[in-house]
Protein backbone atom coordinates (compact mmCIF):
# COMPACT_ATOMS: atom_id res chain seq x y z
CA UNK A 1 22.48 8.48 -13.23
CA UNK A 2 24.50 9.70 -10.71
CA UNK A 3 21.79 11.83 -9.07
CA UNK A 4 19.68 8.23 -9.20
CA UNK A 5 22.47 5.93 -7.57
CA UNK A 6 22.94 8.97 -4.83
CA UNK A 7 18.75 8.62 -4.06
CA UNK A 8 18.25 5.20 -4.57
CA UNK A 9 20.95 4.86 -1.99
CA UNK A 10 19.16 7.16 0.48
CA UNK A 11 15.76 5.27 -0.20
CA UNK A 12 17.41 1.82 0.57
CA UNK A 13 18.97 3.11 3.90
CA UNK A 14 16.08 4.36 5.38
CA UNK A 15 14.07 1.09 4.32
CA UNK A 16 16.77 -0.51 6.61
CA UNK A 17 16.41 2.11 9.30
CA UNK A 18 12.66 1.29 9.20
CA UNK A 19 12.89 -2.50 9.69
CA UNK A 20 15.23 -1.65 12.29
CA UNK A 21 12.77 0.90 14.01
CA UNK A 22 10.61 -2.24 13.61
CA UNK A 23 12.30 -5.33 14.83
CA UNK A 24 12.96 -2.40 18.21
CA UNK A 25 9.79 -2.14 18.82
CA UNK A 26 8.71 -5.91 18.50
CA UNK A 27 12.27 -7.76 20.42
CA UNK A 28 13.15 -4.37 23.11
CA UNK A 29 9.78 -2.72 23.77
CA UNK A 30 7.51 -6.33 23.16
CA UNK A 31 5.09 -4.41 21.05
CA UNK A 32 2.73 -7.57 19.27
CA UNK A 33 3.78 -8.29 16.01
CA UNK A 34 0.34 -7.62 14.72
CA UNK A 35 1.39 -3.85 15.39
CA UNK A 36 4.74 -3.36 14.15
CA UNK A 37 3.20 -5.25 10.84
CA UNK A 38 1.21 -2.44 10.34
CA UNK A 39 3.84 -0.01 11.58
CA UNK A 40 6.49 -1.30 8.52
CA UNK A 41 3.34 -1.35 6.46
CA UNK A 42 2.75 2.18 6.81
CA UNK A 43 6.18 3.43 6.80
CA UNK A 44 7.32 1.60 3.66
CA UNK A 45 4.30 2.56 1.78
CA UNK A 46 4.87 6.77 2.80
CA UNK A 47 8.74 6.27 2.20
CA UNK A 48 7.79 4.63 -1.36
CA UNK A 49 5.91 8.22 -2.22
CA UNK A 50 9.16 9.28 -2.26
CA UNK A 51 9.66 7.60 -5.35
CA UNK A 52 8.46 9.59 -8.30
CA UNK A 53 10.38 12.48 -6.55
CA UNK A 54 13.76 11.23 -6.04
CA UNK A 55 13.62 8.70 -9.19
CA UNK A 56 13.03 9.56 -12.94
CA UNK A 57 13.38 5.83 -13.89
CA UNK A 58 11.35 2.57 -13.67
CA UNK A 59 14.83 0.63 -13.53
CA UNK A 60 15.95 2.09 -10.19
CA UNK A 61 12.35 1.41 -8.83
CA UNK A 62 12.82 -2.39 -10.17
CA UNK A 63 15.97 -2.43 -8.82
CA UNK A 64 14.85 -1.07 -5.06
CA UNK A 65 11.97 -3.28 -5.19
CA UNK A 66 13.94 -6.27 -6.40
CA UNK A 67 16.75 -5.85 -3.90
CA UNK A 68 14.18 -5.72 -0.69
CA UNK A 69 12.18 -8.75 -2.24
CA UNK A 70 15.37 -10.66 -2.18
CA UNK A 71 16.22 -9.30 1.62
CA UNK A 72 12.30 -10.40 2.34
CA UNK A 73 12.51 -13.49 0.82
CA UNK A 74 16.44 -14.14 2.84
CA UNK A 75 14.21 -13.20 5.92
CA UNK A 76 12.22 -15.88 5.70
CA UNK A 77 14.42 -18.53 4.84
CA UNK A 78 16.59 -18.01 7.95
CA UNK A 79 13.52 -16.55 10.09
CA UNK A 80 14.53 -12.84 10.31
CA UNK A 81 12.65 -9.93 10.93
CA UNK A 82 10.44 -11.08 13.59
CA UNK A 83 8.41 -7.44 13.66
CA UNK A 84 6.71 -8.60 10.05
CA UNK A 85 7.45 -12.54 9.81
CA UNK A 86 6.25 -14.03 13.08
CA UNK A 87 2.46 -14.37 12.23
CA UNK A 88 1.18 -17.20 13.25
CA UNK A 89 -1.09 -17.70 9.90
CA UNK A 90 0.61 -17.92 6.13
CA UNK A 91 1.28 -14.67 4.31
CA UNK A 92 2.83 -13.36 1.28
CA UNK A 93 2.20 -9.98 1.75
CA UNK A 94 5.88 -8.63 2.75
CA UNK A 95 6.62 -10.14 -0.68
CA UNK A 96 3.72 -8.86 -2.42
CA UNK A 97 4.47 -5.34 -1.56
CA UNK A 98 7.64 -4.77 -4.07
CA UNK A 99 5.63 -5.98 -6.79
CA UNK A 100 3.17 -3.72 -5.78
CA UNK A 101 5.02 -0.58 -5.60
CA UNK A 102 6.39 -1.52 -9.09
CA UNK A 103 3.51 -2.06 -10.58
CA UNK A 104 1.99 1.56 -9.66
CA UNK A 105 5.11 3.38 -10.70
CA UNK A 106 5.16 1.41 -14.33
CA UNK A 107 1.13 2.52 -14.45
CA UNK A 108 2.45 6.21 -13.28
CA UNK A 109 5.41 5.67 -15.90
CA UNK A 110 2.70 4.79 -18.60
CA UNK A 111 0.23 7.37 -18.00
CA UNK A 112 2.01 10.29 -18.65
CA UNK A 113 3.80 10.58 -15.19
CA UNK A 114 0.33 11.75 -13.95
CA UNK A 115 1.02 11.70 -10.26
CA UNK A 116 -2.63 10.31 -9.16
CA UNK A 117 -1.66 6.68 -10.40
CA UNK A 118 0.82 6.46 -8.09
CA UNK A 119 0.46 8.01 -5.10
CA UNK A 120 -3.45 7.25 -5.69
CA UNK A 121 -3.17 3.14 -5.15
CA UNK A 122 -0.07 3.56 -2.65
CA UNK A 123 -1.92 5.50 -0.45
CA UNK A 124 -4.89 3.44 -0.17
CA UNK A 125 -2.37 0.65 0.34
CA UNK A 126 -0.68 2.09 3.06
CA UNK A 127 -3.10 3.99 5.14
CA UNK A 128 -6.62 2.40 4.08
CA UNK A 129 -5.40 -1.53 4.34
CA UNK A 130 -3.73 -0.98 8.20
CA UNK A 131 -6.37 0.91 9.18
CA UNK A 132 -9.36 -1.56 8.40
CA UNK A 133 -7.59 -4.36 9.59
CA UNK A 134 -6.85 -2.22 13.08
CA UNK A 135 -11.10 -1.03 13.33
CA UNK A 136 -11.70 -4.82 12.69
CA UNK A 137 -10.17 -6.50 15.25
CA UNK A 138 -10.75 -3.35 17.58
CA UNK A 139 -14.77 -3.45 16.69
CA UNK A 140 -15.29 -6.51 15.50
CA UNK A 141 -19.02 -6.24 14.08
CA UNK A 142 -20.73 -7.77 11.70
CA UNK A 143 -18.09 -10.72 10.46
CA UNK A 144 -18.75 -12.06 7.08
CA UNK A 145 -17.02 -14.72 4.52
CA UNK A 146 -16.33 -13.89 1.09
CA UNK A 147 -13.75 -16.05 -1.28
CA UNK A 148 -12.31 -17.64 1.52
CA UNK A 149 -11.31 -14.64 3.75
CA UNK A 150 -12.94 -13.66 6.91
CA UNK A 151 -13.77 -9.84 7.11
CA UNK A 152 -16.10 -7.62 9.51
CA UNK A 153 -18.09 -4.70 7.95
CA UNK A 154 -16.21 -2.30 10.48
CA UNK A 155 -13.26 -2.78 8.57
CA UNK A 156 -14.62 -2.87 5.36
CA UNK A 157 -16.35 0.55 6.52
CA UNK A 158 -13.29 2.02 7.59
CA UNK A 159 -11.70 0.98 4.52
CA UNK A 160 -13.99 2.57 2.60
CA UNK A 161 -14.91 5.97 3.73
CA UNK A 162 -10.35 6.35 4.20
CA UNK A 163 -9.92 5.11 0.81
CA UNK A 164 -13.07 7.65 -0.80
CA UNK A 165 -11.46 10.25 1.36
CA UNK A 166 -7.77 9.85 0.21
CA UNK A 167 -8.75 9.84 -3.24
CA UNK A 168 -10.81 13.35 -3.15
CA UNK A 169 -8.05 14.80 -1.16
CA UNK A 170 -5.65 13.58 -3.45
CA UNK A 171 -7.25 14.74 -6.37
CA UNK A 172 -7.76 18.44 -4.57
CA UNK A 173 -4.50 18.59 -4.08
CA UNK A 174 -2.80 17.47 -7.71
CA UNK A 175 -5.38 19.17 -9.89
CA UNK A 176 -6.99 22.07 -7.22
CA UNK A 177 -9.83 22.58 -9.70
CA UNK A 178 -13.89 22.47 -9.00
CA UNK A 179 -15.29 19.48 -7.69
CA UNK A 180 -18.28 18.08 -9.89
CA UNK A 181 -20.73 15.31 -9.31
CA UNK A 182 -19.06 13.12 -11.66
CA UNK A 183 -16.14 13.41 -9.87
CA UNK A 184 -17.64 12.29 -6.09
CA UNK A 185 -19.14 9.32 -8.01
CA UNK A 186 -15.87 8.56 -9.72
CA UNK A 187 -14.10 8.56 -6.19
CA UNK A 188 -16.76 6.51 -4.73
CA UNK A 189 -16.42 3.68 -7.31
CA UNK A 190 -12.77 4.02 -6.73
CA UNK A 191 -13.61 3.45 -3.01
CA UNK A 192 -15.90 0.41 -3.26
CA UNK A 193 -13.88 -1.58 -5.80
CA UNK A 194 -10.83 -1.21 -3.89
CA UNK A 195 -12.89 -1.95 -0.99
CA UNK A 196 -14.20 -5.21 -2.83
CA UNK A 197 -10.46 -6.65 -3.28
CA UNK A 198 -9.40 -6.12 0.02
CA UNK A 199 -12.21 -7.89 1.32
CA UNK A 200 -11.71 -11.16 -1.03
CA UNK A 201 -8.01 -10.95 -0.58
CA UNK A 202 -6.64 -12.97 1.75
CA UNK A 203 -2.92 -14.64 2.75
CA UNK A 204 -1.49 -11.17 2.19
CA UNK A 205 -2.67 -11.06 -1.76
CA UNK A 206 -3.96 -7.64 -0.60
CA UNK A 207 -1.55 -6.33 -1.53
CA UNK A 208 -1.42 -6.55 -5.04
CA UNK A 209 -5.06 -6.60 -5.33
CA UNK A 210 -5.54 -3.13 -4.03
CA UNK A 211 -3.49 -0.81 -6.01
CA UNK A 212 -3.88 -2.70 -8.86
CA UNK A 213 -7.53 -2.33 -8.62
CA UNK A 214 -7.07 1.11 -7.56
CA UNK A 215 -5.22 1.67 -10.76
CA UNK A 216 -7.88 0.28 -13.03
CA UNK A 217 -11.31 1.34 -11.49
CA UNK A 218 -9.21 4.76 -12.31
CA UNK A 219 -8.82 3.91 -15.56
CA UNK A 220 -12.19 2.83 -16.11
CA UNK A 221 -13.21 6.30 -14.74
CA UNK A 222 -10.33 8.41 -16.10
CA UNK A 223 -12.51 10.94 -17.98
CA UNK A 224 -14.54 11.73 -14.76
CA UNK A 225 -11.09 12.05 -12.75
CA UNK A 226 -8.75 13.81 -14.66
């Protein structure tokens, strides 16, 4: 317990160091807010990797999780943290994103503490989201409408061949054995479906809809994978 308290701890302070990195770059250096977004984005979902290292329990996760969603939620009320609330269109993604990281270390928790189904949907999360929404607005082509939400096949590209990618080099590095057929096809249906619930997410839902997605398409291909 103690070595948990002494982590979770560590964990929480450099969350705070992060929004603080954040909320420099957006009020000191005027970076747009679209940027540090992505910038808090990234860095909370690499510092939540940490998590099946530093903590053997689902409890300290809930309780990390639960303590930012309450600071996120505070943030809000009283119009704090400028660097990831001051969009001008209506999100719940800095509150989705606990629930999110939760949610993949209870599947990781439930699975045998199989790394891949947590640092599989996390990943995708935090490099493959950003990173189509940046190619998007960057190359905007082909815009399309799907369930409400406004997307461009650039992004949903981008987000697609980062997401097939992070999941073969994921798996190459957890399991380093041969690659088979099955396997590519397995990682490309991990791709697209992921790809699919980005692209009908919108408001910030995203957030949940990836990893959990993420998590099940894995599931649903879990003899091809591992």
């Amino acid at each position: 317990m103690e070595t948990n308290l002494k982590n979770t701890l560590i964990l929480a302070g450099c969350y705070l160091v992060l929004f603080a990195l954040g909320e420099l770059l957006y009020h000191s250096l005027k970076v747009k807010v679209e940027l540090t977004r992505k910038f808090v984005h990234l860095g909370t979902g690499l510092l939540a990797l940490l998590f099946p290292v530093l903590l053997d329990n689902h409890w300290w996760v809930l309780l990390l999780c639960a303590s930012f969603a309450v600071i996120l939620i505070c943030s809000l009320r009283f119009h704090l943290l400028k660097s990831i609330n001051a969009i001008d269109r209506k999100s719940v993604g800095s509150l989705a994103y606990p629930v999110a990281v939760y949610g993949c270390y209870l599947s990781y928790s439930y699975q045998g503490y199989q790394y891949i189904y947590y640092y599989l949907p996390i990943m995708i999360l935090a490099i493959s989201d950003p990173l189509a929404a940046l190619c998007g607005k960057k190359w905007p082509w082909g815009s399309y409408r799907i369930a409400g939400a406004t997307k461009t096949a650039t992004g949903s590209l981008a987000f697609f061949i980062s997401a097939f990618l992070i999941a073969f080099i994921s798996w190459r590095y957890l399991y380093l054995s041969d690659m088979h057929t099955s396997k590519v096809f397995a990682f490309a249906f991990i791709a697209l479906l992921s790809t699919i619930a980005e692209a009908v997410s919108k408001d910030g839902y995203d957030n949940v809809s990836i990893p959990f997605t993420v998590v099940i398409s894995m599931l649903l291909t879990q003899s091809w994978i591992i």
